[in-house]
Protein backbone atom coordinates (compact mmCIF):
# COMPACT_ATOMS: atom_id res chain seq x y z
CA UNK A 1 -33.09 -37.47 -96.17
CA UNK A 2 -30.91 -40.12 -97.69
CA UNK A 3 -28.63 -43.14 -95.88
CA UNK A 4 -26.23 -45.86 -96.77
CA UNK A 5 -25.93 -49.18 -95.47
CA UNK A 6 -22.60 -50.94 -96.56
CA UNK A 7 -21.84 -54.36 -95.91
CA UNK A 8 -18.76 -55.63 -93.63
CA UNK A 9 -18.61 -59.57 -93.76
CA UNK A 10 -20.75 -62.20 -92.93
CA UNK A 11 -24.34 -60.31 -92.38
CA UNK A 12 -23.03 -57.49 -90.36
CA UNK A 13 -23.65 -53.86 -92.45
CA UNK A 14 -22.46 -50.49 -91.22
CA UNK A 15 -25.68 -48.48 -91.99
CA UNK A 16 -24.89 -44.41 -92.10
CA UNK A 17 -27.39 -41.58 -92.03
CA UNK A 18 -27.43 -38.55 -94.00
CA UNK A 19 -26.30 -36.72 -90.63
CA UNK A 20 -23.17 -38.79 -90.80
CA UNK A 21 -23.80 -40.91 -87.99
CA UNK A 22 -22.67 -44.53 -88.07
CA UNK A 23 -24.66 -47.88 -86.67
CA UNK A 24 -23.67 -51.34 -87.14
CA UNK A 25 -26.83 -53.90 -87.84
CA UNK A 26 -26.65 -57.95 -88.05
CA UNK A 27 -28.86 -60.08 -89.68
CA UNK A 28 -27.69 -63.29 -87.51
CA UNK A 29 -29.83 -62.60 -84.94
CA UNK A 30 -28.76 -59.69 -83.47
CA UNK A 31 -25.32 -61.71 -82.71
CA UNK A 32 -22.53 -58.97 -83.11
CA UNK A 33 -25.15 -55.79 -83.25
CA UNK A 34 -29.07 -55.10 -83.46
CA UNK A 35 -30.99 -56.69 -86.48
CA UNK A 36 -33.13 -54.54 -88.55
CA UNK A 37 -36.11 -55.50 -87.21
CA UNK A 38 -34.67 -54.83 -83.92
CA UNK A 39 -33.56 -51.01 -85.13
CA UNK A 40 -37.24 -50.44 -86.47
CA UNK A 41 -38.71 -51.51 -82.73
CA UNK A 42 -36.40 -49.55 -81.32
CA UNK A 43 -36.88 -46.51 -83.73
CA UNK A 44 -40.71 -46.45 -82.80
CA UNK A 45 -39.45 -45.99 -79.12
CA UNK A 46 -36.95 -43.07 -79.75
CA UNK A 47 -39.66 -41.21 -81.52
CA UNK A 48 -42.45 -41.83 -79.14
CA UNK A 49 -40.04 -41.36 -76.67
CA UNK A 50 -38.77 -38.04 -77.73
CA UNK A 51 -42.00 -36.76 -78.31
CA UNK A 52 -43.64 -37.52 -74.97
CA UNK A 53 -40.41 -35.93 -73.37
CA UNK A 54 -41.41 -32.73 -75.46
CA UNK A 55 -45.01 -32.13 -74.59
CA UNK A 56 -44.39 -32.84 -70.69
CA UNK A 57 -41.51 -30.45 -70.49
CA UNK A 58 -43.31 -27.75 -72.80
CA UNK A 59 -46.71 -27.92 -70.34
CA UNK A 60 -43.64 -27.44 -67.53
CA UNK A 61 -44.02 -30.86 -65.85
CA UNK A 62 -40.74 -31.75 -63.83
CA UNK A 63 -39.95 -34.85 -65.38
CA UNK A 64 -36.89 -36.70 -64.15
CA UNK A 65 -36.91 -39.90 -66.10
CA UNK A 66 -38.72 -41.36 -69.06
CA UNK A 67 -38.44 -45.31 -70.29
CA UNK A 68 -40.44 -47.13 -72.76
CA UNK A 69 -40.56 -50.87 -72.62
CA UNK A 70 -41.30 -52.20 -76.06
CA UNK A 71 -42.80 -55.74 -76.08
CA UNK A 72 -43.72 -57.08 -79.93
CA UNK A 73 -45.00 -60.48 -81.98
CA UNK A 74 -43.87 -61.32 -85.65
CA UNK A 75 -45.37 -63.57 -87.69
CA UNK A 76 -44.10 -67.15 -87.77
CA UNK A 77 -43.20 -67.13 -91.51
CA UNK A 78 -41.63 -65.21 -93.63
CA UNK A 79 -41.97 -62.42 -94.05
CA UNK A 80 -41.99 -62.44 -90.48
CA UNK A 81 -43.72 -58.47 -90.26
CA UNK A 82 -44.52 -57.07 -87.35
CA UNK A 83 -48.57 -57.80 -86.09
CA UNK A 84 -48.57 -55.82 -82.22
CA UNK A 85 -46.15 -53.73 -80.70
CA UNK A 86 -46.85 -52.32 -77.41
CA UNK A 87 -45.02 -49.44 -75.83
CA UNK A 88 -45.02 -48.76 -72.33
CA UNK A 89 -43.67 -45.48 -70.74
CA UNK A 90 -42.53 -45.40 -67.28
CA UNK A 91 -42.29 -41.50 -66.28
CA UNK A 92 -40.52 -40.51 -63.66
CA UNK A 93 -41.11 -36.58 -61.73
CA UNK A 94 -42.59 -34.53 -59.49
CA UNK A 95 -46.27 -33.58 -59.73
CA UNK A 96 -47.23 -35.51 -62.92
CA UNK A 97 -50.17 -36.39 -63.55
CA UNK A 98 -52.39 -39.30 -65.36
CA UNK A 99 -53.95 -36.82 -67.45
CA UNK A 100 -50.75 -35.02 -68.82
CA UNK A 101 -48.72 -38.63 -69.41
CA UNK A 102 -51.99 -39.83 -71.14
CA UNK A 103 -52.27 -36.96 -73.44
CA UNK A 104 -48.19 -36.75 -74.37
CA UNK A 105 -48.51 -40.41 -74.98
CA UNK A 106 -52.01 -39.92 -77.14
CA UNK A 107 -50.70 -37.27 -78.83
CA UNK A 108 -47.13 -38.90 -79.55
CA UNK A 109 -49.30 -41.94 -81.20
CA UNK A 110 -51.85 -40.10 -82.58
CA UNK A 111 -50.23 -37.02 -84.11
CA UNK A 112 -46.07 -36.29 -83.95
CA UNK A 113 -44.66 -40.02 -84.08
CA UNK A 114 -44.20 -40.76 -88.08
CA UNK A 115 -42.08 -43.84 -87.09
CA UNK A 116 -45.90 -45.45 -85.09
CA UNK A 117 -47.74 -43.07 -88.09
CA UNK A 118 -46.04 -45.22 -90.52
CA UNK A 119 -45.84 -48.52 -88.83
CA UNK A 120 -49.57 -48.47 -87.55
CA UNK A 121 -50.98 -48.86 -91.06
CA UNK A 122 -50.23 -52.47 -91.31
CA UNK A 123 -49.24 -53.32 -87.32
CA UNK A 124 -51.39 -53.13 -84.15
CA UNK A 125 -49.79 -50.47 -82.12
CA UNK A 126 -50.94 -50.00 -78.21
CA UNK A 127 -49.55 -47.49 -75.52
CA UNK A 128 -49.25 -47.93 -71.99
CA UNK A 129 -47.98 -46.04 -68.91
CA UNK A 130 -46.98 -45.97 -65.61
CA UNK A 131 -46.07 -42.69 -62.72
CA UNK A 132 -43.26 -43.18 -60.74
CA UNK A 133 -43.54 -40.10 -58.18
CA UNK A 134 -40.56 -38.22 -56.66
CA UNK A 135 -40.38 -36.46 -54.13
């Protein structure tokens, strides 16, 4: 795997992955795109994300919806690394139950996420969920 990040004025940089993909980043705060620190939060939630979405549809839950809510703290100073993130799933479908979220979301964190794998060696990383029911 390989990628490119280029930069296009100011500190706004057109990152590009080795799939060809494009994303623009901004180190001003997030003002004209995400910041990098913001890409890596939300990179921890596509992959948990993904992954829970997998093991629920493979054990042949009906799953409608799936959201994770990603709450964080940084250090004051620099380098201001991430000490907690917290992700919490919302699932949304028919029949689902505690047990079956609880173990995607264990397993996701514990086993197939290399995005939490990686970040949980130096952050605090918890997991959270919550069943929304359809009928």
């Amino acid at each position: 795997m390989h990628a490119r990040v280029k930069w296009v004025e100011g500190l706004s940089l057109l990152g590009e992955s080795s799939s060809g993909h494009q994303i623009m980043m901004d180190g001003n705060a997030g003002d004209k795109a995400p910041s990098p620190m913001e890409m890596v939060l939300m990179a921890v939630g596509g992959c948990s994300t993904i992954d829970v979405i997998s093991i629920l549809q493979k054990g042949r839950y009906d799953i409608k919806d799936c959201e994770v809510k990603l709450t964080s703290r940084r250090r004051e100073e620099a380098p201001r690394l991430f000490t907690s993130i917290n992700l919490h799933f919302i699932v949304t479908g028919k029949d689902l139950s505690d047990k079956a979220v609880e173990r995607a979301v264990t397993l996701s964190a514990e086993k197939y996420c290399s995005v939490s794998l990686m970040l949980a060696k130096t952050v605090e990383i918890t997991h959270s969920f919550e069943i929304k029911e359809i009928d």
